[in-house]
C-alpha atoms as a PDB file:
ATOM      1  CA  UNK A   1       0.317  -5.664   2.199  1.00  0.00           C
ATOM      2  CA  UNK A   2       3.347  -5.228   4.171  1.00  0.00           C
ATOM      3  CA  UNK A   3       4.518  -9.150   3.368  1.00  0.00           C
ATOM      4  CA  UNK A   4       3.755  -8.732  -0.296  1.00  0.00           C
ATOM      5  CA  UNK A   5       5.875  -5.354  -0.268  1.00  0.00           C
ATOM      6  CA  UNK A   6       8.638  -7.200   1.358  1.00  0.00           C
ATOM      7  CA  UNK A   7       8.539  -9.828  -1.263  1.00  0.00           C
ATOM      8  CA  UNK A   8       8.319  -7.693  -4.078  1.00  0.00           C
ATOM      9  CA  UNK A   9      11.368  -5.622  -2.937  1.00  0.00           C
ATOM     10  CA  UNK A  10      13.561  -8.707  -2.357  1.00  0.00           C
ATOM     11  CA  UNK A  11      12.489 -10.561  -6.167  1.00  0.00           C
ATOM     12  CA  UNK A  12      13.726  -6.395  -7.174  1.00  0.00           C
ATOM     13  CA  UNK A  13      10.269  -5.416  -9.004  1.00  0.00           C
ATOM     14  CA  UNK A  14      10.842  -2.242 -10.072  1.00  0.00           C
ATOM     15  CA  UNK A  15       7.220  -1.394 -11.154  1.00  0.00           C
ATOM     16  CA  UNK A  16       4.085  -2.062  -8.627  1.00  0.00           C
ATOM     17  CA  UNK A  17       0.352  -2.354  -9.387  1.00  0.00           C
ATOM     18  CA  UNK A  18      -1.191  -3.072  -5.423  1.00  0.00           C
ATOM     19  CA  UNK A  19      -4.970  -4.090  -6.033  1.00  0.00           C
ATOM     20  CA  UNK A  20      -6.942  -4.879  -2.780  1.00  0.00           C
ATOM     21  CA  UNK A  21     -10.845  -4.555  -2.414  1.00  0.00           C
ATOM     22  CA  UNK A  22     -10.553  -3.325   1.330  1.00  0.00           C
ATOM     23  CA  UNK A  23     -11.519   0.709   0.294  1.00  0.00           C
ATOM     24  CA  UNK A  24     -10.350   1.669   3.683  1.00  0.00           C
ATOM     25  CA  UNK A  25      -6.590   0.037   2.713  1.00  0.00           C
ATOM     26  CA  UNK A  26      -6.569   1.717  -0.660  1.00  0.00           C
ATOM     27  CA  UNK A  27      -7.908   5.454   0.825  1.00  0.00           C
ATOM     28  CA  UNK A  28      -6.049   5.718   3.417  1.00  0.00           C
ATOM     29  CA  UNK A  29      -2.822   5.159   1.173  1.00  0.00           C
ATOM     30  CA  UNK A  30      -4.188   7.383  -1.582  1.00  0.00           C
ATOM     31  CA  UNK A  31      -5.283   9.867   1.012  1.00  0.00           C
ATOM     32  CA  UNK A  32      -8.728  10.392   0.411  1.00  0.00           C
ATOM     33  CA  UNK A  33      -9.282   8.689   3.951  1.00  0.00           C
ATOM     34  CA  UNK A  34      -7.258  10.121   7.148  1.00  0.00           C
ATOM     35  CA  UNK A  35      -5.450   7.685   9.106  1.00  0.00           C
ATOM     36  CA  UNK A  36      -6.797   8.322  12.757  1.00  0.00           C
ATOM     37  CA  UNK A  37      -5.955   5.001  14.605  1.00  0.00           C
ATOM     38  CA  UNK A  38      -2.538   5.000  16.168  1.00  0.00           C
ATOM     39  CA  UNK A  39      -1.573   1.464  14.973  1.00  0.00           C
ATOM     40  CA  UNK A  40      -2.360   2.476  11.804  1.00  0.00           C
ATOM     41  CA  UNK A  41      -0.509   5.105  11.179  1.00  0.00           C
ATOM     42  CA  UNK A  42       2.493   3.332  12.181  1.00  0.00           C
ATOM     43  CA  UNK A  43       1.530   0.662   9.312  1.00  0.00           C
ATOM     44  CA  UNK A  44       0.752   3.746   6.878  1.00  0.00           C
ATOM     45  CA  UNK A  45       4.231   5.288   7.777  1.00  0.00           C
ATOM     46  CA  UNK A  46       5.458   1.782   6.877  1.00  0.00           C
ATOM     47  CA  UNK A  47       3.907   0.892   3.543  1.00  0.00           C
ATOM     48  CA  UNK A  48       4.433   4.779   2.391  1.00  0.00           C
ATOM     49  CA  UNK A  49       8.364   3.990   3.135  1.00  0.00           C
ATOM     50  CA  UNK A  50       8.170   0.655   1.279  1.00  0.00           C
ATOM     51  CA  UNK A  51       6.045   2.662  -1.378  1.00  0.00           C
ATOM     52  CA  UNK A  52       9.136   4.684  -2.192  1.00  0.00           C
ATOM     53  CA  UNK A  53      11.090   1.957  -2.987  1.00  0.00           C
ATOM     54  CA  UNK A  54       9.721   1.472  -6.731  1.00  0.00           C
ATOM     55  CA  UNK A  55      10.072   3.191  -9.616  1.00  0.00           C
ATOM     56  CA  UNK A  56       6.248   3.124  -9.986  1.00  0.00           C
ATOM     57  CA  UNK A  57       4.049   2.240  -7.592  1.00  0.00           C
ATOM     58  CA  UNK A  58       0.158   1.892  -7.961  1.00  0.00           C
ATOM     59  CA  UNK A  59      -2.737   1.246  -5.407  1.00  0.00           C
ATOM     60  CA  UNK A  60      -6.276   0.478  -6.948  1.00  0.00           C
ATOM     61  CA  UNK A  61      -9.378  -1.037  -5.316  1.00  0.00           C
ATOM     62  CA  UNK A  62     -11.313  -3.543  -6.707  1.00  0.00           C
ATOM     63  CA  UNK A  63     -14.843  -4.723  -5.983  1.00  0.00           C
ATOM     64  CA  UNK A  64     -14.696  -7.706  -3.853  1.00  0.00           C
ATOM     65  CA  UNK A  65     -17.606  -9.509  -6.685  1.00  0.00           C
END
């Protein structure tokens, strides 16, 4: 996620639609999961910063059929 949000920022996207079928990913940047692991809140803090970096930004899970 982090590579793609790189990429995106540096071809200046303005608007964002994330899709990702890991659940886990997409709650725990929506916030309906809480980010307990200490490496992973370092990522979250991360991708939240790069979040904020687009005018629109959207996370949304897909099923993985």
């Amino acid at each position: 996620m982090i590579a793609g949000l790189h990429l995106a920022v540096d071809m200046g996207v303005e608007n964002l639609t994330f899709k990702s079928d890991l659940q886990l990913l997409v709650g725990h940047m929506d916030g309906s999961f809480q980010v307990k692991d200490p490496l992973l809140l370092r990522y979250y803090h991360v991708v939240k910063g790069m979040l904020g970096k687009f005018k629109i930004a959207q996370l949304e899970h897909i099923n993985r059929a």
